[in-house]
Every structure is written in C-alpha cells, then in structure tokens.
Protein backbone atom coordinates (compact mmCIF):
# COMPACT_ATOMS: atom_id res chain seq x y z
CA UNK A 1 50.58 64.04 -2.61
CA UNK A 2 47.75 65.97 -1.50
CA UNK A 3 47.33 69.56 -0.10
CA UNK A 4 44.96 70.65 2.17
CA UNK A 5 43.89 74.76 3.22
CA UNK A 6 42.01 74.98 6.16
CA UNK A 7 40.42 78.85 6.19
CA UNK A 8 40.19 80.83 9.55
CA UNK A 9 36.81 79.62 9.81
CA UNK A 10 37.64 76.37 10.48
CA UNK A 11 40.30 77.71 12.99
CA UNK A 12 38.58 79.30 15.84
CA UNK A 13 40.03 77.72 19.11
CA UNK A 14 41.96 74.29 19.96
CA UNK A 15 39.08 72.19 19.26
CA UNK A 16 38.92 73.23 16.22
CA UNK A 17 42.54 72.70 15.57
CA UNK A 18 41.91 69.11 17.06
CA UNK A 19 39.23 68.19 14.50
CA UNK A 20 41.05 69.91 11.42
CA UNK A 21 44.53 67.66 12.73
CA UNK A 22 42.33 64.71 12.27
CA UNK A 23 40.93 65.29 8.73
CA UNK A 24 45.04 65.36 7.73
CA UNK A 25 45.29 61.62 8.72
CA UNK A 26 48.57 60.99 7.16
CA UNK A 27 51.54 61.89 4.76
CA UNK A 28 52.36 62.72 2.14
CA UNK A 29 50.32 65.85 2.85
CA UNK A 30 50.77 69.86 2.75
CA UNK A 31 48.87 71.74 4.99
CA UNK A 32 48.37 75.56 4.05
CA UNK A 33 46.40 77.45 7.11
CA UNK A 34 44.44 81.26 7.45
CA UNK A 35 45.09 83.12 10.36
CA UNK A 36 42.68 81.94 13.47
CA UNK A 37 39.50 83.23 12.49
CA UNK A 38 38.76 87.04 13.65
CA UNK A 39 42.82 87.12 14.15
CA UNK A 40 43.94 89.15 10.60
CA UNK A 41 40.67 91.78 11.54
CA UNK A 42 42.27 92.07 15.24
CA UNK A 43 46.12 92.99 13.59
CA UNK A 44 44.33 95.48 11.36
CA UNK A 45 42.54 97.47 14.64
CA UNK A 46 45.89 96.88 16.45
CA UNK A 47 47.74 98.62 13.34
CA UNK A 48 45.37 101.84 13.58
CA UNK A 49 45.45 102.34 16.65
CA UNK A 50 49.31 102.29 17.36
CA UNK A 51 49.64 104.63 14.29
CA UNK A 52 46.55 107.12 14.71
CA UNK A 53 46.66 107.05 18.50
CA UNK A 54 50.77 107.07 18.67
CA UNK A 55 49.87 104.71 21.72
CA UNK A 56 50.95 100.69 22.18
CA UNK A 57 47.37 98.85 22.01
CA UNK A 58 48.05 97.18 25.27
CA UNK A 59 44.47 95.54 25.68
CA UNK A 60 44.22 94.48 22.31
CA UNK A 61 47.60 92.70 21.92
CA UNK A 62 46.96 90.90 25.28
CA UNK A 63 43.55 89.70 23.94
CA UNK A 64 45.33 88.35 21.27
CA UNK A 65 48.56 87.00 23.44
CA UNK A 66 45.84 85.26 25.77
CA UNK A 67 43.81 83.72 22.56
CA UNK A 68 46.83 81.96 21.25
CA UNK A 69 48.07 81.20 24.83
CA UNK A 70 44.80 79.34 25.41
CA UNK A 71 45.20 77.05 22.30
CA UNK A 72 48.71 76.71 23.18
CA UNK A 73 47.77 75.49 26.36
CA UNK A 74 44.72 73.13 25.55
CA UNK A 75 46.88 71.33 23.10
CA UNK A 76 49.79 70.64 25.54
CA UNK A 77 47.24 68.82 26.96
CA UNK A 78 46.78 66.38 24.34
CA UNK A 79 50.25 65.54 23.86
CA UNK A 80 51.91 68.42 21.48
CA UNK A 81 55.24 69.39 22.22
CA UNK A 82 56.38 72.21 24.88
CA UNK A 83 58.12 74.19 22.62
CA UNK A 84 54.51 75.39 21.40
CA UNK A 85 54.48 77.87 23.98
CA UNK A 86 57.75 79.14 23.69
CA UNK A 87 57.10 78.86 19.79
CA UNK A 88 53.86 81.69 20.63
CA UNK A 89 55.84 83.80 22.65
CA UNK A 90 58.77 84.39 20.41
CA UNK A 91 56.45 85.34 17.58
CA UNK A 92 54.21 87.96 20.03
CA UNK A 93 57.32 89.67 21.06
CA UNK A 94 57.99 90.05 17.64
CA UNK A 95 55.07 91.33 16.72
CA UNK A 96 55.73 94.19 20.06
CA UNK A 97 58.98 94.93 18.69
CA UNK A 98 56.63 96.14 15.60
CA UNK A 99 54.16 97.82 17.28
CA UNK A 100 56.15 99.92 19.33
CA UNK A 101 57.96 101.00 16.14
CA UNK A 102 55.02 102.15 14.82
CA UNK A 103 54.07 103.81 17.68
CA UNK A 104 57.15 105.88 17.80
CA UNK A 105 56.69 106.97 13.63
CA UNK A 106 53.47 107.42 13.95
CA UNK A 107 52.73 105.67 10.37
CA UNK A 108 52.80 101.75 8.63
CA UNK A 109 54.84 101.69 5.79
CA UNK A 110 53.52 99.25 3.22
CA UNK A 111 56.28 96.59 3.97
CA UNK A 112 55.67 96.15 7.79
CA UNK A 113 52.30 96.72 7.07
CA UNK A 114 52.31 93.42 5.38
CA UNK A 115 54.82 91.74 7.46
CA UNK A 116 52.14 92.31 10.81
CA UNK A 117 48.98 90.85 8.92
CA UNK A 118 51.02 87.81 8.56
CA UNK A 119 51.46 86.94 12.19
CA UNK A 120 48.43 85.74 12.12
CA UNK A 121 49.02 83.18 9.91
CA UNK A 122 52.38 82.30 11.80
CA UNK A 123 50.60 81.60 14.82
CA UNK A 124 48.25 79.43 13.30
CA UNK A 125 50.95 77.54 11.62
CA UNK A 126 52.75 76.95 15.15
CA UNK A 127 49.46 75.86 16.91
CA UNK A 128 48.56 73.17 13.82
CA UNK A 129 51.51 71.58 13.60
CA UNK A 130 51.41 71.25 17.76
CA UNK A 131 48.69 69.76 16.84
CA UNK A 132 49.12 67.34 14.49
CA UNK A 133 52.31 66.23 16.45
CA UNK A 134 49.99 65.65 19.05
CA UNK A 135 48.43 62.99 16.77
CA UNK A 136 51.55 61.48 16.43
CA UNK A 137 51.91 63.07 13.08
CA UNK A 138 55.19 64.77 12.32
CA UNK A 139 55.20 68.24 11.57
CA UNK A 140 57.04 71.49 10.84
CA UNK A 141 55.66 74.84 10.55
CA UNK A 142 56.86 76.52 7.47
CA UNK A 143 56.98 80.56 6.86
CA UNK A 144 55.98 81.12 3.40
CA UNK A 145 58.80 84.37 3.67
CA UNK A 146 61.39 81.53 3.64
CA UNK A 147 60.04 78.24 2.33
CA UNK A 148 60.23 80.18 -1.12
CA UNK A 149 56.57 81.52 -2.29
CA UNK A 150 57.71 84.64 -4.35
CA UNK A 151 55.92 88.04 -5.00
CA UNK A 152 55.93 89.76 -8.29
CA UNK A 153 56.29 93.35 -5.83
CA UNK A 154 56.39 94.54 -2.14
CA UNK A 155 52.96 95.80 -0.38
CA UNK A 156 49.61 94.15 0.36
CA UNK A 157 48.02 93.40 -3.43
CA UNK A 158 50.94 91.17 -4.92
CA UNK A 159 51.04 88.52 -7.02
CA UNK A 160 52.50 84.85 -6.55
CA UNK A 161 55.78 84.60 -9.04
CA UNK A 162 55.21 81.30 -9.86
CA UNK A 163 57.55 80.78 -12.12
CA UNK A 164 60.16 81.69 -9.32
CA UNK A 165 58.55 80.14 -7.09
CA UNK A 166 57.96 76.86 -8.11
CA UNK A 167 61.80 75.58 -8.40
CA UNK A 168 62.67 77.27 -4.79
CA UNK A 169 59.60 75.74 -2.97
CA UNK A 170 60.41 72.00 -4.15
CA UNK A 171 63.82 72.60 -3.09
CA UNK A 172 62.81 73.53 0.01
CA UNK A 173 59.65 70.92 0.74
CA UNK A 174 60.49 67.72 -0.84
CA UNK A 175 63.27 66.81 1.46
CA UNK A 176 61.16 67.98 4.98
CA UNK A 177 58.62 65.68 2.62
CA UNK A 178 60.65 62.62 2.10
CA UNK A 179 60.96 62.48 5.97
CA UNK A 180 58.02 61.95 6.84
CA UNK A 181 56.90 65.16 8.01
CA UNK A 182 53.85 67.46 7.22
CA UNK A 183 54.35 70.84 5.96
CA UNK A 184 52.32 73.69 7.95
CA UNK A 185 52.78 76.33 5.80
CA UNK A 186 51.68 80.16 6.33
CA UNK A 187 49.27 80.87 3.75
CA UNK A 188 48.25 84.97 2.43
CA UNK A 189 51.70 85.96 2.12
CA UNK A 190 55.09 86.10 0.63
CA UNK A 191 59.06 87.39 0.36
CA UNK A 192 58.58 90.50 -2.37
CA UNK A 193 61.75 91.17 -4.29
CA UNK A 194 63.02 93.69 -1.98
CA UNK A 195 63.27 90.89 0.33
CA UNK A 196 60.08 92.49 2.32
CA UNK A 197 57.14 90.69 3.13
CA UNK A 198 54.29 91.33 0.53
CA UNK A 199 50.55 90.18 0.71
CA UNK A 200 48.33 88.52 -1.74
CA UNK A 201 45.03 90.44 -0.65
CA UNK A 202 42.24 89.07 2.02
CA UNK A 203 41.15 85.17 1.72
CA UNK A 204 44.03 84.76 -0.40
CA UNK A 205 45.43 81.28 1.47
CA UNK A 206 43.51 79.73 -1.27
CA UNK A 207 45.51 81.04 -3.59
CA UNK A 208 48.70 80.27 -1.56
CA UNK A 209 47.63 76.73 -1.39
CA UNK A 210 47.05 76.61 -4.83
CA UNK A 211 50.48 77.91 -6.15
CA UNK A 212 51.97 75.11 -3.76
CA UNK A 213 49.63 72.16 -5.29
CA UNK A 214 50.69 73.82 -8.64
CA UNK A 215 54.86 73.55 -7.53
CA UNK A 216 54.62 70.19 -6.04
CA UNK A 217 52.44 68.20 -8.89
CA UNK A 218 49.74 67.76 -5.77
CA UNK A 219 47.67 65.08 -6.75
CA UNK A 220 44.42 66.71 -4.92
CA UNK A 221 44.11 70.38 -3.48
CA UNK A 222 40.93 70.03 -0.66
CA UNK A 223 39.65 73.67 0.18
CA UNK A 224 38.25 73.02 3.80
CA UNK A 225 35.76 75.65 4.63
CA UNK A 226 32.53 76.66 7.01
CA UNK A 227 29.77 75.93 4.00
CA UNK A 228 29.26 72.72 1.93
CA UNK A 229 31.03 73.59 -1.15
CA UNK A 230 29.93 76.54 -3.36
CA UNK A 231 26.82 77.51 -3.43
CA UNK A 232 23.77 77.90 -6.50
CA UNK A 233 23.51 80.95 -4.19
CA UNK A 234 24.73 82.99 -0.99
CA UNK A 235 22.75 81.44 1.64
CA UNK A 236 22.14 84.87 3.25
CA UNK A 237 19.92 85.43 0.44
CA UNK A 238 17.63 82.16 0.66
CA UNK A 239 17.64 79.12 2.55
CA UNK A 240 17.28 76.81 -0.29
CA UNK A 241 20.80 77.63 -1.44
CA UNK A 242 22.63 74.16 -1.86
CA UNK A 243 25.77 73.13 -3.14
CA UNK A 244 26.82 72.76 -7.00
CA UNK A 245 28.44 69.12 -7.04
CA UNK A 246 30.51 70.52 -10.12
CA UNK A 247 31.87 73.27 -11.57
CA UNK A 248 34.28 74.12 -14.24
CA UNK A 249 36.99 76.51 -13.64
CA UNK A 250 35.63 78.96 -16.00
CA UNK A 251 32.03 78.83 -13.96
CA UNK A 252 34.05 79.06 -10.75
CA UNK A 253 36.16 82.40 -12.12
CA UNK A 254 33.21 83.91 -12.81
CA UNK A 255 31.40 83.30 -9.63
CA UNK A 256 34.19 84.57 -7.56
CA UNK A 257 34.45 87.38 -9.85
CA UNK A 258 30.79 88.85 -9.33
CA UNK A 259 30.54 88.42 -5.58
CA UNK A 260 30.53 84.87 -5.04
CA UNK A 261 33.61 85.42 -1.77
CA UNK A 262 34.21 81.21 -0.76
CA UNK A 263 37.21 81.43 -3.20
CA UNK A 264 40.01 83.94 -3.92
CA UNK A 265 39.19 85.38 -7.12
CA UNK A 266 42.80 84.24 -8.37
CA UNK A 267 42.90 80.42 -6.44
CA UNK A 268 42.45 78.58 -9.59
CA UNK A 269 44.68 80.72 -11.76
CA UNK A 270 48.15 78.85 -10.54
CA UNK A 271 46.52 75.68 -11.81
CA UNK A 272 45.81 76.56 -14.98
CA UNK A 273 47.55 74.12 -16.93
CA UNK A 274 47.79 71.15 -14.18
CA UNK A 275 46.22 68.02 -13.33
CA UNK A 276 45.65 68.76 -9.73
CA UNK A 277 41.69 68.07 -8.79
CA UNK A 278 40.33 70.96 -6.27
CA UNK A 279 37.58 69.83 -4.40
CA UNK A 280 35.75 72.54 -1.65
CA UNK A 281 34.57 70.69 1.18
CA UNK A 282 32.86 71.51 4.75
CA UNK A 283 35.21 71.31 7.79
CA UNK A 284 31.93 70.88 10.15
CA UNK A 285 30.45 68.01 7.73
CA UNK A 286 33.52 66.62 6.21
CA UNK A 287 30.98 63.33 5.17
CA UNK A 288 29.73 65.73 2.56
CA UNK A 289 31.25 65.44 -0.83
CA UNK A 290 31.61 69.52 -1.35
CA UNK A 291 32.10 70.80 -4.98
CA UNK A 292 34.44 69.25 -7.31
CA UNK A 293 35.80 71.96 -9.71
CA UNK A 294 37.01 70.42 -12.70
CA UNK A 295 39.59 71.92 -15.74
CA UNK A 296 36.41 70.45 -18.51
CA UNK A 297 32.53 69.97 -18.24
CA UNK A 298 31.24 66.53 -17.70
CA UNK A 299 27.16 66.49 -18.42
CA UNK A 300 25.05 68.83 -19.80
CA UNK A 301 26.30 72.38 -20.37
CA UNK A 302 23.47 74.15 -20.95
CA UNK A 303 22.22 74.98 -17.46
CA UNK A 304 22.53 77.68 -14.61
CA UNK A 305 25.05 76.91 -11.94
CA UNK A 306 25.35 79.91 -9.35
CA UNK A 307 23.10 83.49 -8.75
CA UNK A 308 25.69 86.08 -7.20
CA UNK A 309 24.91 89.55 -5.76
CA UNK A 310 27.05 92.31 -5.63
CA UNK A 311 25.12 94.92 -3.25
CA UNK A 312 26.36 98.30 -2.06
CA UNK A 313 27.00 99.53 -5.22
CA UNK A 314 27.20 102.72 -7.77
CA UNK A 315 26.43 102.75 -11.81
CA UNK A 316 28.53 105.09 -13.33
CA UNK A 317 27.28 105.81 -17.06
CA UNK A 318 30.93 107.78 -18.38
CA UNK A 319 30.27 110.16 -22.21
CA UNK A 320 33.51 110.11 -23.80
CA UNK A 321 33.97 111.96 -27.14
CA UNK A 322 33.11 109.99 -30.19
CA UNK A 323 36.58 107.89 -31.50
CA UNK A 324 38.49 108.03 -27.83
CA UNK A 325 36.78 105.17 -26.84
CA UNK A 326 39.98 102.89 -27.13
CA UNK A 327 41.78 105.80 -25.31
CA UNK A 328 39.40 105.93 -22.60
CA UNK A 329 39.76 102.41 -21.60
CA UNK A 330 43.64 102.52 -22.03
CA UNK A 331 43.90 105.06 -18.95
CA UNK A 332 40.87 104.58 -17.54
CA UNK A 333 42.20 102.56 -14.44
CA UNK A 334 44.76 105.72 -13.90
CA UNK A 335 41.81 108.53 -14.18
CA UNK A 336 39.58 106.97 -11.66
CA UNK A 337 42.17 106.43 -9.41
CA UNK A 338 40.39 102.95 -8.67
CA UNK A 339 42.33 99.25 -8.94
CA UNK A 340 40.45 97.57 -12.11
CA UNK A 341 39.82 94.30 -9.89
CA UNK A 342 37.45 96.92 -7.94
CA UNK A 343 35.54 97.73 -11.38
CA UNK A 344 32.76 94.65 -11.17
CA UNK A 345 31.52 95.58 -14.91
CA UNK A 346 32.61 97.33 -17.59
CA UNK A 347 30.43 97.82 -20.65
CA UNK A 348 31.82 100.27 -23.51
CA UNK A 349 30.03 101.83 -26.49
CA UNK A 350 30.98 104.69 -29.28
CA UNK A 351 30.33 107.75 -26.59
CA UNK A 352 29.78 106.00 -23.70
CA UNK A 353 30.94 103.35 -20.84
CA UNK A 354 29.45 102.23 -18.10
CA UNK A 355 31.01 101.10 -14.73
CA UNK A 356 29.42 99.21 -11.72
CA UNK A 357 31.94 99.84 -8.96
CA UNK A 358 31.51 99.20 -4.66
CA UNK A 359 29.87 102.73 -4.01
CA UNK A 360 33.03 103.58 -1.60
CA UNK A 361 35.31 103.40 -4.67
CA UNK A 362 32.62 105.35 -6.75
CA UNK A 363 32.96 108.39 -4.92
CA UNK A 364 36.89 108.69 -5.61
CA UNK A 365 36.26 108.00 -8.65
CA UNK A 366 33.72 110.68 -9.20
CA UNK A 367 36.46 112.95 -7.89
CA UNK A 368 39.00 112.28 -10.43
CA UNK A 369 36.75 112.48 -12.80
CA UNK A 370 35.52 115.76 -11.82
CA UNK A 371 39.67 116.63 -12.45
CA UNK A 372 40.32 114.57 -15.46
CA UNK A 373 41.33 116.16 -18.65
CA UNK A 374 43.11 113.97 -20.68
CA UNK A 375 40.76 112.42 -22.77
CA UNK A 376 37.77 114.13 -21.83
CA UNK A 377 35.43 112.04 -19.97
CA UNK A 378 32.31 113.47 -18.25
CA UNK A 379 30.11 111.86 -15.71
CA UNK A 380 26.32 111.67 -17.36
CA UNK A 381 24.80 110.32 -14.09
CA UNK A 382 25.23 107.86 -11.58
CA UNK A 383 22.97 105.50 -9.88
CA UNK A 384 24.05 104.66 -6.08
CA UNK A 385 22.18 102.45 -3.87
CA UNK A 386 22.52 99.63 -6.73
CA UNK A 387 23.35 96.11 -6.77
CA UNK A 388 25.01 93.57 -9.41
CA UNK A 389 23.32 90.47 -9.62
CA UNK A 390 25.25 87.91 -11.96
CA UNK A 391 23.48 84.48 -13.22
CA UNK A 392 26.46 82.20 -14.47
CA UNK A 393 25.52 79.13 -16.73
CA UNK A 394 25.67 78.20 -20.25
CA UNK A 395 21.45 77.96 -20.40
CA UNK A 396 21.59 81.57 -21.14
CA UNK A 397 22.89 79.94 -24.50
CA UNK A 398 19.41 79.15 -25.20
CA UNK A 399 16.47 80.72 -26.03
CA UNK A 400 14.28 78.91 -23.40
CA UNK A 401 16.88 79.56 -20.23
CA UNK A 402 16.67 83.13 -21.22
CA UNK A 403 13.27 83.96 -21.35
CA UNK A 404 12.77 82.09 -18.45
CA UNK A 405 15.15 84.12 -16.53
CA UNK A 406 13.22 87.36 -18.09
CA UNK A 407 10.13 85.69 -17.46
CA UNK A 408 11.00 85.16 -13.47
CA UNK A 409 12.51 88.81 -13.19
CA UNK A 410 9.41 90.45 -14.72
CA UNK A 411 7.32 88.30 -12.85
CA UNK A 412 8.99 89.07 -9.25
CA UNK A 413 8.72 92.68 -10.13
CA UNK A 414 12.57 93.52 -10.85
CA UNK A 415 13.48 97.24 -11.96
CA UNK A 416 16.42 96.63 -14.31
CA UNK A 417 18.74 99.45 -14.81
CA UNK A 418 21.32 97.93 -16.90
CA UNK A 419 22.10 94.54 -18.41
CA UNK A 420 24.95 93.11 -19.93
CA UNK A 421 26.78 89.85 -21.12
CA UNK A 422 29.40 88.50 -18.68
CA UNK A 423 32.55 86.26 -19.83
CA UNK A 424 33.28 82.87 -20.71
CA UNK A 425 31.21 81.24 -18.83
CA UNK A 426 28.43 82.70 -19.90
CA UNK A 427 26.90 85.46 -17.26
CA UNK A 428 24.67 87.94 -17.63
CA UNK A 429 24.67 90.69 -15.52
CA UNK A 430 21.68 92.67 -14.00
CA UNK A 431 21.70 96.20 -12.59
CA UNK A 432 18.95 96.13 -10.08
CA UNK A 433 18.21 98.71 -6.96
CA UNK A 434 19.58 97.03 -4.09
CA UNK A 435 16.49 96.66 -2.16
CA UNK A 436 15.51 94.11 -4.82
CA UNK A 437 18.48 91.91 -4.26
CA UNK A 438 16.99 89.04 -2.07
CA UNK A 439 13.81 89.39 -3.92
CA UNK A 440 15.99 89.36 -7.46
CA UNK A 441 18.32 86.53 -6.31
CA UNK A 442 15.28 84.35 -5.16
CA UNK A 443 13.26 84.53 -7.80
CA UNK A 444 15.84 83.48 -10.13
CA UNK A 445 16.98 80.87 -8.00
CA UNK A 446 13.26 79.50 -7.66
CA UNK A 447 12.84 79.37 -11.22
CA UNK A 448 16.15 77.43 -11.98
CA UNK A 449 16.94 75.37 -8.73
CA UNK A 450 13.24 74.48 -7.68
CA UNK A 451 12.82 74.52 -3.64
CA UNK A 452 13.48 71.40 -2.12
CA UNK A 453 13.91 70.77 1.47
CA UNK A 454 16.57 72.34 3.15
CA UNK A 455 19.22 70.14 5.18
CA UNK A 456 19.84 71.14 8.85
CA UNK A 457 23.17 72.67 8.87
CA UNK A 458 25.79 74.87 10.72
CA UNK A 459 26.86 77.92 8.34
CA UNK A 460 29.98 79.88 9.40
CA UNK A 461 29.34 83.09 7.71
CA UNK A 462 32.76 83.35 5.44
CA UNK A 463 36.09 82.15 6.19
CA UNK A 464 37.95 85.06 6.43
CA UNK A 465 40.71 85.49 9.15
C-alpha cells in the first residue's frame, strides 16, 4: 500500500492531471490531492468580496466555473467518464448556494468559512479520479468530511484526531480498497466535532496524507511537489541550492519550523511511531530520486543539512520582573494575543525574553503589551525590518563546523543581532537585518555545500493551492 499527495502545484490544468494520473500506475494506492493550484487563493478573494462588498462575485466564480469546466472538458476527451461534468457542476452550485448566503449576512462564520476553502480540494478530487479512470484505473473521489479524517475543533487551525480517526477511515477505505479502486481523497480538511467542516491550516494536504499513511499501515507516503526534494536552501536565495538525499525527521521538523515552507510544519507528526518511508519527489522530474526522510540517521551526523530564512520580521526583547519568568511564559501566548506557532523563537532569561515574530503579528502584539498588566511585562525595544536565518545540522556539535560558520558570517560582513540554540536537531539561530538575508544565506551555504554546477531545471515557486 502506498499513498501518494500531489500539491496544487502539480495541479494546474488537465495536462497536468494527465501526467500526475500516470505517476499512480496502479493499486493498491491512495491518492490525497491540494486544491488546483491558485484555486484555495481564488475562494479566499471570492469570500471577501461577497462579505465586505454584500455583492455575489459574479466574475470571479465564473473564472473559476470556466477553469474547472475546461479540465472537465479536456479529460472527457481522453476517455473519463461523463458524469465529470455533472460531478463539477453540482459542487459549483453548491458553492453559490454559499456565497449568496454570505452575501445576504454580510459576514463568514468560521464553520462555512472552512467548509468554502475546501471546494477546492473537492474539485480537484472529481477531476483526478476522471482522470485516472481515463487510464483505465478505477477510482472514487472521497470527501475527507465523510471518509472519516476527524478534527480535534471546528474553524480553520485544527488538528487531525488521529486517534478517532484512524479506526473510522479503515472502515471506510479498505473495502473501496479491496475492489480495486483508488481512493481520491480531499486533502486540508476535516468533519470538526460539531459535525462542521474544520481546516488544518494552508499546505496542510501533507499532513492529511500523512494521517491516512499513518491509519492504513501505508507502506510508502511519496510527497509529489514542483522542486526536487528539500532543499540545503530556498532556491530564491541562490542557485546552487540542491536537494538533501536524506533527512531525519528531527532535521526535517526543524526546517519546516524556521521557514523552510515544502512541508506542513505538522506532516511528519502522524507518523511518529510508524514504519511508513516518506520520500519528497519532483512531479516535473519524477526520474529524480527526491529526499528520503527517514525515522534514524544513516552516515555521518555531524554535518549541516539545510540554511532557512525567515524574512519580514520583528525582535521583540520583553523585561519581565525578576522571579515571573515562569509566569511570563505560562500566559505569554494569551498577552500577546499571537498563536505560539507564529512565535519563530523564543529565548528566556531571569528579566528578560526575547521573541522573533512575522512583523504583522509584532505589531498586535506590541498592542497588548502596551495593555498588559498581569505579570508586568514591558517592551525594552524592538528591532523590525529583521530576518531569522536558521542553520540545521549536527556539525554545529563541533568545534570546527562552528567556527566555520562564524568564520563565513564575519567574513561576508553579517550584523548579528541575536543568536540562539535551536532544538533537537541542532539549529542555531541568527538575527540578522533583512537586507543581509541572501548575502547571510549564501555565504553559509558556500562555506558548507561548496558551488557545484547547477542542473537545468523547472522550479514552481511553492505548492500552495
């Protein structure tokens, strides 16, 4: 058994649905699809502008009516069945019936907030398994809502209940399985326990897919996606980036964690405790091996695998009053009015913490703490403009890896504003002004992954629907 995500990258019209439909080949498999790429950003404009503008966004929902329609069309061409259509239409007057709802109140609650993001990934499930059955693969597509993927609570930043989940999603998949037939499933969403739809957060169809290897014992989970695997760094940063051939999950957690956005910062957490092997390859060059991310290091563990960058944001340096430091960080999530998966670092001392937050967030939370009372916290200074560059490898272990990274940084000409150990792993994490950040990140990179001649290739910019 073998699972298989395709991101909305890899999803852009019907000949990309074509070429995905062939890398499937045969069952047993579980497909787990994105919404079309661009698709989730189009249902977010379409949302503001039938609440702000109390007006049905005609032109917009026929853009995205004709988009489907087209890939509807293309693969009735090739043999999928004629039900597609129909299959498209039922779902876009649906997704009306919503709109004009929303019109008429004038506001999205949370719940059908949640339940419109997901059409995208309903569509996309229609139009792949029209396309696999034109293969002469059989296929069903499969509504997360129903097929049984559980939230832990209603709104648009759940969690998967796996525990829940697993039990009601074999019940449901294994027989559809044992007939022969492929699984499409709808990926980025869930039934909350209200019985509402809830989301996982954007890009998270790698963690959908990875909470369904987790339930059904998948033997393999493939990550398709628009870059070769994950990257020593983000490519828009240096063209010598290339691909790690493995990582542990550790390595890979604290990539995602510091800015590194080709994986779900909570894909790997379902699979904690299983055997399933994850492997990230490229959809455009699927002759590429990708990165294998594995549970244990094989080889040496004393090098550097990955350089993030966090730009765009704010250092907050926090005084608290000497012995509240423990009730600082108990309530500090609540003062600053900010989600903790938003704070990027966190350093603490006696009287003082220190924060790295996206800027945007920063200035809320400079507001609450401009109100907050209870312990007293004060804001000493902050330092916008900034960005978070992370280096993630066990070298920093060693005396030599380190001074070479100090010696590279010093060398390049790096203001450091604030440094401070990262997790597990083994990061270290560099304050730096954020017109340093390409400079920063390719210097490091130079000194660790020596330039070598880059390989021709097409780079989608993100999967993200």
């Amino acid at each position: 058994m073998k699972v298989m995500k395709f991101g909305g990258g890899c999803l852009k019209d019907a000949a990309d649905l074509e070429r995905a439909a062939a890398l499937v080949k045969e069952s047993p498999a579980v497909v787990v699809v994105s919404a079309m790429g661009g698709v989730t950003d189009s249902l977010v404009l379409i949302l503001e502008r039938a609440a702000t503008r109390k007006r049905f966004p005609a032109s917009l929902y026929g853009d995205l009516v004709s988009r489907h329609h087209a890939c509807a069309r293309a693969l009735l061409s090739t043999g999928a069945p004629p039900a597609t259509i129909r299959a498209v239409d039922d779902l876009m007057a649906e997704l009306k019936k919503l709109l004009r709802g929303i019109v008429c109140i004038g506001e999205v609650p949370p719940s059908i907030q949640a339940r419109i993001l997901g059409f995208g990934e309903q569509l996309a499930s229609v139009l792949f398994s029209a396309a696999l059955e034109s293969r002469g693969l059989p296929a069903a597509a499969c509504n997360a809502h129903r097929c049984g993927i559980l939230a832990d609570r209603p709104g648009t930043d759940a969690r998967i209940d796996l525990a829940r989940t697993r039990p009601r999603l074999r019940r449901n998949l294994r027989p559809l399985i044992s007939t022969g037939k492929i699984p499409v499933i709808t990926g980025f969403f869930g039934r909350a326990p209200d019985g509402t739809t809830a989301t996982f957060g954007r890009n998270a169809s790698d963690y959908s897919a990875a909470a369904i290897a987790c339930a059904l014992d998948a033997r393999k989970l493939v990550i398709w996606k628009g870059v070769d695997g994950i990257m020593t760094m983000d490519p828009r940063y240096g063209t010598d980036a290339r691909p790690v051939e493995r990582l542990t999950w550790e390595e890979v957690g604290e990539l995602t964690h510091f800015g590194a956005h080709i994986l779900h910062p909570m894909t790997l957490e379902p699979l904690e405790n299983s055997h399933t092997r994850v492997r990230i390859r490229n959809f455009r060059h699927p002759e590429l091996p990708g990165t294998e991310i594995m549970a244990k290091e094989s080889g040496s563990g004393e090098r550097i695998c990955g350089i993030t960058c966090h730009p765009s944001a704010t250092m907050l340096q926090l005084g608290i009053h000497p012995g509240t430091l423990n009730r600082a960080l108990a309530r500090l999530e609540e003062i600053l009015r900010v989600p903790a998966a938003r704070i990027t670092s966190l350093v603490s001392a006696r009287d003082r913490i220190t924060l790295v937050m996206p800027s945007a967030d920063a200035r809320t939370a400079r507001r609450a703490l401009a109100a907050a009372i209870d312990p007293p916290i004060r804001l000493v200074h902050a330092r916008d403009n900034r960005a978070l560059v992370a280096v993630v490898g066990k070298a920093l272990c060693q005396p030599r890896g380190l001074a070479r990274l100090m010696d590279a940084l010093a060398t390049a000409g790096i203001t450091i504003d604030g440094i401070s150990p990262g997790g597990a792993a083994l990061s270290l994490c560099l304050v730096i002004p954020d017109h340093q950040a390409g400079r920063c990140l390719q210097a490091i990179h130079n000194r660790f992954f020596p330039p070598t001649a880059p390989r021709p290739s097409e780079i989608t910019t993100g999967d993200q629907p």
